[in-house]
PDB file of N, CA and C in Angstrom:
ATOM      1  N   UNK A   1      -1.840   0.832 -15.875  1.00  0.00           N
ATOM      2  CA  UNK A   1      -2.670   1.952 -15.476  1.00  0.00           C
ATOM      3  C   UNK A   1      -2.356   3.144 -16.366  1.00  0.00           C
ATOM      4  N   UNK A   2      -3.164   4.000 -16.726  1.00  0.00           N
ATOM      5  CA  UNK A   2      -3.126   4.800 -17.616  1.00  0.00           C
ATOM      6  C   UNK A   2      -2.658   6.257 -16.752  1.00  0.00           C
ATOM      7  N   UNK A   3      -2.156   6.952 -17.583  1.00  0.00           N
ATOM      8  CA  UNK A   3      -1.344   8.196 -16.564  1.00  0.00           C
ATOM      9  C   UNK A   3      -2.976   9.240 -16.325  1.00  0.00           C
ATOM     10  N   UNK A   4      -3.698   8.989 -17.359  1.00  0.00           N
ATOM     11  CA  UNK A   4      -4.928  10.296 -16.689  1.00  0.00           C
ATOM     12  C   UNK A   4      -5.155   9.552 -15.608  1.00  0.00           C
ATOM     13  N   UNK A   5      -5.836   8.403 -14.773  1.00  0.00           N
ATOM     14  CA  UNK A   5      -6.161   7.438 -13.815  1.00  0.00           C
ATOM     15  C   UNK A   5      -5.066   7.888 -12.517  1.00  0.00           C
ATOM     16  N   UNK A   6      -4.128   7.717 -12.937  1.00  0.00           N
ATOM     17  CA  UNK A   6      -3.185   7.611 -11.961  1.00  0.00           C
ATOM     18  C   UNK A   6      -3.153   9.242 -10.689  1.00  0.00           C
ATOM     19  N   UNK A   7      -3.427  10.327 -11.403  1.00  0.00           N
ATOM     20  CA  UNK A   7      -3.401  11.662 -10.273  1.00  0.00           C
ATOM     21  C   UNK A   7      -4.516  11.047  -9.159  1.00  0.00           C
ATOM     22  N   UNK A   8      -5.841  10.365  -9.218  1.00  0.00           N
ATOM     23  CA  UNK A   8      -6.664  10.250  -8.356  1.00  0.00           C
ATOM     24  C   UNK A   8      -6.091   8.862  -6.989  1.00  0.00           C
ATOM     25  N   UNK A   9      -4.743   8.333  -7.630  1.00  0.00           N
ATOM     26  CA  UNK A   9      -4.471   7.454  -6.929  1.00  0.00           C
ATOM     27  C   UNK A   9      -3.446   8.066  -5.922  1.00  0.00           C
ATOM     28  N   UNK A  10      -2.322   9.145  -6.735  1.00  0.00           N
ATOM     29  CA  UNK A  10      -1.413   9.894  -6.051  1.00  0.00           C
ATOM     30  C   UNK A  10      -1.808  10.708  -5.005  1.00  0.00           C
ATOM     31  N   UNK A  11      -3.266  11.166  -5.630  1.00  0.00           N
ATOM     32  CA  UNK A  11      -4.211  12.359  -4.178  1.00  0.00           C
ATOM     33  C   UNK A  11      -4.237  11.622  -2.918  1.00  0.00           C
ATOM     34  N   UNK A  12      -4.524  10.713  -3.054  1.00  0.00           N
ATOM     35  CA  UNK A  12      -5.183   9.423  -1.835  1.00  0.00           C
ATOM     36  C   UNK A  12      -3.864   9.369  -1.236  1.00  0.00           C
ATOM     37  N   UNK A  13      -2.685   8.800  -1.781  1.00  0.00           N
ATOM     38  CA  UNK A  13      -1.297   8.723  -1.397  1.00  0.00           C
ATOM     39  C   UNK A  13      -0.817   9.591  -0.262  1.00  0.00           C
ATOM     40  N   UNK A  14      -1.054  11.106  -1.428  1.00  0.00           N
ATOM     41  CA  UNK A  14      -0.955  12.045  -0.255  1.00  0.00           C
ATOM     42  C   UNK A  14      -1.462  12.387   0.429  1.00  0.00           C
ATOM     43  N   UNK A  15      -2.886  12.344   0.645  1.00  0.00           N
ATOM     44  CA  UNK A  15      -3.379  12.541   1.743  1.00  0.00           C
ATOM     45  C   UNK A  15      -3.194  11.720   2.872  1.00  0.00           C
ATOM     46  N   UNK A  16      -2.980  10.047   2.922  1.00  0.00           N
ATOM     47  CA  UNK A  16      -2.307   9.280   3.560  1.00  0.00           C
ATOM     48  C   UNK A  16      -1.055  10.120   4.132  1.00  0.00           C
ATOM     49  N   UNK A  17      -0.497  10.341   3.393  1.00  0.00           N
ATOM     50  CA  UNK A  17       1.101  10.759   3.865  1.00  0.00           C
ATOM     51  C   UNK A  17       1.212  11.754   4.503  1.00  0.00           C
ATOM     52  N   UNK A  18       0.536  12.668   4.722  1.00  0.00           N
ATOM     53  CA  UNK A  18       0.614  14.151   4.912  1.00  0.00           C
ATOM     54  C   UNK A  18      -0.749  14.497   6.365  1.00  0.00           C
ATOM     55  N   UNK A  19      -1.384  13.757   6.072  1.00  0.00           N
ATOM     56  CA  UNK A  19      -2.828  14.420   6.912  1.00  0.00           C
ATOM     57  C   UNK A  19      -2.804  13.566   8.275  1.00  0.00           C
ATOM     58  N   UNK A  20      -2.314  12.061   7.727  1.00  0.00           N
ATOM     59  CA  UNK A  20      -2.878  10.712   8.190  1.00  0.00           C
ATOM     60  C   UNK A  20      -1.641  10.193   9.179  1.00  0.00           C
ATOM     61  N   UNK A  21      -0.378  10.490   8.892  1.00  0.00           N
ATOM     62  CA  UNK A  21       0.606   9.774   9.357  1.00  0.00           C
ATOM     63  C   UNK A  21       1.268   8.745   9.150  1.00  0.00           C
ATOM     64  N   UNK A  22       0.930   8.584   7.381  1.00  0.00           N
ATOM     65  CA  UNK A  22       1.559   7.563   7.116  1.00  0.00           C
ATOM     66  C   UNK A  22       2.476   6.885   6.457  1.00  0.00           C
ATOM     67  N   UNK A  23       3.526   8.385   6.312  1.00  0.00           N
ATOM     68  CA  UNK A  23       5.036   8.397   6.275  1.00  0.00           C
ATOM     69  C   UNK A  23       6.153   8.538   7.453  1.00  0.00           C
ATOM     70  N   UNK A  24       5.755   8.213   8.658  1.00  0.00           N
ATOM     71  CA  UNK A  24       6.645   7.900   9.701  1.00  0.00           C
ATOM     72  C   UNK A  24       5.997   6.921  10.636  1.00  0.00           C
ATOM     73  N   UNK A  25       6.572   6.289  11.154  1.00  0.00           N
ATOM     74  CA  UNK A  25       6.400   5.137  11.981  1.00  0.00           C
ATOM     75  C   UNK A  25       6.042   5.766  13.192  1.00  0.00           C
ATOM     76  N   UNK A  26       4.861   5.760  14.210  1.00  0.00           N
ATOM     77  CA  UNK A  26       5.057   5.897  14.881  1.00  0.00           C
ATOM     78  C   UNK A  26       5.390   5.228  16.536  1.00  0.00           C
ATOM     79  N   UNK A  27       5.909   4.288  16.063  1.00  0.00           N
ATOM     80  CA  UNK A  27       5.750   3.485  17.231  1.00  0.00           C
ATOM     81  C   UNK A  27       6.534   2.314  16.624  1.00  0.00           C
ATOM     82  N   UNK A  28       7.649   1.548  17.454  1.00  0.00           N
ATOM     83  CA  UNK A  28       8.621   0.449  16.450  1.00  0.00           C
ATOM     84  C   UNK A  28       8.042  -0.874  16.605  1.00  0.00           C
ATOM     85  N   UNK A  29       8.490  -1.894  16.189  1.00  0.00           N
ATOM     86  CA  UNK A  29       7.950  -2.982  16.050  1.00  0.00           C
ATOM     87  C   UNK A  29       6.887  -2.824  14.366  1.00  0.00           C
ATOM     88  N   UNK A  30       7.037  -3.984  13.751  1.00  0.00           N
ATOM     89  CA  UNK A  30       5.653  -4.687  12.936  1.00  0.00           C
ATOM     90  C   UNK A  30       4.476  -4.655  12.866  1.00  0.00           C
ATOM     91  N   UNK A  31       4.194  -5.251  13.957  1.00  0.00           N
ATOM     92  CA  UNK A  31       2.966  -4.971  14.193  1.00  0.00           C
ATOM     93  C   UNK A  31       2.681  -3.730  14.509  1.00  0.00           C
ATOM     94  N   UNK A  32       3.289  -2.416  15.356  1.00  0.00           N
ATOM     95  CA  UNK A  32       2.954  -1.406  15.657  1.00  0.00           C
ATOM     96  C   UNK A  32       2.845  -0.557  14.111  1.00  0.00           C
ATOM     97  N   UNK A  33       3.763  -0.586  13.310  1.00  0.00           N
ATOM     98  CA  UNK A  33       3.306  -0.330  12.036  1.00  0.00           C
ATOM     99  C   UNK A  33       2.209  -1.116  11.419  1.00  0.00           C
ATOM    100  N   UNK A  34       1.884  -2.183  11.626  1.00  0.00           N
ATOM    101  CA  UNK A  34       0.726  -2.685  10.926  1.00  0.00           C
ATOM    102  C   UNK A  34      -0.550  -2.081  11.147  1.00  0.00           C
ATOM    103  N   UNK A  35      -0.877  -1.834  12.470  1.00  0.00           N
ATOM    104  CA  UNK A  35      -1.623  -1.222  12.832  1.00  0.00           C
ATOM    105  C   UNK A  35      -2.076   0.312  12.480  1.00  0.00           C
ATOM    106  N   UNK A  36      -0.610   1.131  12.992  1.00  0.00           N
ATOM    107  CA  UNK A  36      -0.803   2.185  12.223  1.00  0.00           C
ATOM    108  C   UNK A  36      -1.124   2.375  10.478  1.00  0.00           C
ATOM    109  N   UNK A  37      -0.429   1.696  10.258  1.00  0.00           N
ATOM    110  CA  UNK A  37      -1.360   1.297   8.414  1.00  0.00           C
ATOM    111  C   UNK A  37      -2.687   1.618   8.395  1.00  0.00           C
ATOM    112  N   UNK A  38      -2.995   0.000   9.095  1.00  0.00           N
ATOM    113  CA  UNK A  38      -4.355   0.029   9.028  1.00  0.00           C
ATOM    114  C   UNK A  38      -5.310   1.042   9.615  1.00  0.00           C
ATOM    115  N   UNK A  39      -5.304   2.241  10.492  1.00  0.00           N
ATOM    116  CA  UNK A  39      -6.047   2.932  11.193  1.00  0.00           C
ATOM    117  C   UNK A  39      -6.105   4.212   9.985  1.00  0.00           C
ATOM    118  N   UNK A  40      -4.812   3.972   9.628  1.00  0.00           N
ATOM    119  CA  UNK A  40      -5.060   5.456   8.660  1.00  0.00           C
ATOM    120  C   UNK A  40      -5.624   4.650   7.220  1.00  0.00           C
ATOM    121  N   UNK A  41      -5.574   3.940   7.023  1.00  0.00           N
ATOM    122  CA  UNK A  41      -6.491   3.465   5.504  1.00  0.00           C
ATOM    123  C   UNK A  41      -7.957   3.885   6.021  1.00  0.00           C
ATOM    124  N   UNK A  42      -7.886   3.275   7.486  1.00  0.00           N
ATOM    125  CA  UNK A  42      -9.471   2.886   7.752  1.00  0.00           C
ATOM    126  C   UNK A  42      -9.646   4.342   8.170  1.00  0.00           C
ATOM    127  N   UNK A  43      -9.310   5.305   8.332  1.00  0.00           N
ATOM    128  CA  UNK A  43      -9.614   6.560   8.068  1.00  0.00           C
ATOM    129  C   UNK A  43     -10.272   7.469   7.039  1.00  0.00           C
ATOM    130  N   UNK A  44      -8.721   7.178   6.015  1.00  0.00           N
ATOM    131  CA  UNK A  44      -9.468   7.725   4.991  1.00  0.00           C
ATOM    132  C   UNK A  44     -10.769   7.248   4.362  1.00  0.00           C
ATOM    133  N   UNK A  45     -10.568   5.362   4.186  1.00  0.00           N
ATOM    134  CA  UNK A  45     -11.858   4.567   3.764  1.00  0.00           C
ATOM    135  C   UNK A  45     -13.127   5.891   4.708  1.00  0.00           C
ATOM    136  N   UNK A  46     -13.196   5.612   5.965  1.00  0.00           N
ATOM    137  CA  UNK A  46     -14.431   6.137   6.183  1.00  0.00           C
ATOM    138  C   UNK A  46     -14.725   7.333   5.778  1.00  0.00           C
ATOM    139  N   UNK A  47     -14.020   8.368   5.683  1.00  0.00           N
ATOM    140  CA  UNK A  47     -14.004   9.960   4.931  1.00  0.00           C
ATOM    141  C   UNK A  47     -14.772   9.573   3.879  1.00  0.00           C
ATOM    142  N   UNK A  48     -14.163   8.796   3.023  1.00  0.00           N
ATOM    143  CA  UNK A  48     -14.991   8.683   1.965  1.00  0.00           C
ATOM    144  C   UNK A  48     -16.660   8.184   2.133  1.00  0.00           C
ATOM    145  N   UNK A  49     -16.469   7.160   2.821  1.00  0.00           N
ATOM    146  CA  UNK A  49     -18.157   6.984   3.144  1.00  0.00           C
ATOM    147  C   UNK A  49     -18.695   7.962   3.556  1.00  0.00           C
ATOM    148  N   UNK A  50     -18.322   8.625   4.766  1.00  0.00           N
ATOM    149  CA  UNK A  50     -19.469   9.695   5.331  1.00  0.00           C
ATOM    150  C   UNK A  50     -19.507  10.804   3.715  1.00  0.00           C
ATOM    151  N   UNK A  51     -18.711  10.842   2.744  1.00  0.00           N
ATOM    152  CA  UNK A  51     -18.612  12.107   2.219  1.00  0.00           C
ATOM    153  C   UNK A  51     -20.329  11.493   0.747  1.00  0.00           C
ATOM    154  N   UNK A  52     -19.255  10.425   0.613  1.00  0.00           N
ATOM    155  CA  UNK A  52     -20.876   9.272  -0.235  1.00  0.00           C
ATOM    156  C   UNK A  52     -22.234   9.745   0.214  1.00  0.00           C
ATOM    157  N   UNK A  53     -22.121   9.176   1.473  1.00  0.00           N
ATOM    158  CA  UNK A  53     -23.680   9.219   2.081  1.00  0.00           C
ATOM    159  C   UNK A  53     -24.158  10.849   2.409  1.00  0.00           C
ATOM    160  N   UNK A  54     -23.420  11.765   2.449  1.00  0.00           N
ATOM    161  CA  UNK A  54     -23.665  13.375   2.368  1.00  0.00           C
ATOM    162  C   UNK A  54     -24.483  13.443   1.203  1.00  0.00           C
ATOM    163  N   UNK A  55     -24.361  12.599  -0.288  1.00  0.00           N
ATOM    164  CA  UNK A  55     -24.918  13.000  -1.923  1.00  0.00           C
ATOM    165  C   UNK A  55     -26.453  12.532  -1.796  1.00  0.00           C
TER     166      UNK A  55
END
């Protein structure tokens, strides 16, 4: 991956990490992290759609 490419991947990162909750566990167990994973991907994923379909 090329370093210009890479800031648009780090944004996403942080916004995961910071907005989303998805630098602390909230809840123990595997699966309870799996889940939480997945709710905040599927978060941001949709941000982005509704922001798409706004153009």
């Amino acid at each position: 991956m090329k370093a210009k490419e890479r800031y648009k991947i780090e944004a996403k990162n942080s916004e995961l990490k910071h907005r989303h909750g998805y630098d602390v566990a909230s809840s123990s167990g595997l699966s309870g992290m799996e889940i939480q994973g997945a709710m905040a991907i599927f978060a941001v994923n949709l941000k982005r759609i509704l922001k798409l379909l706004e153009q």
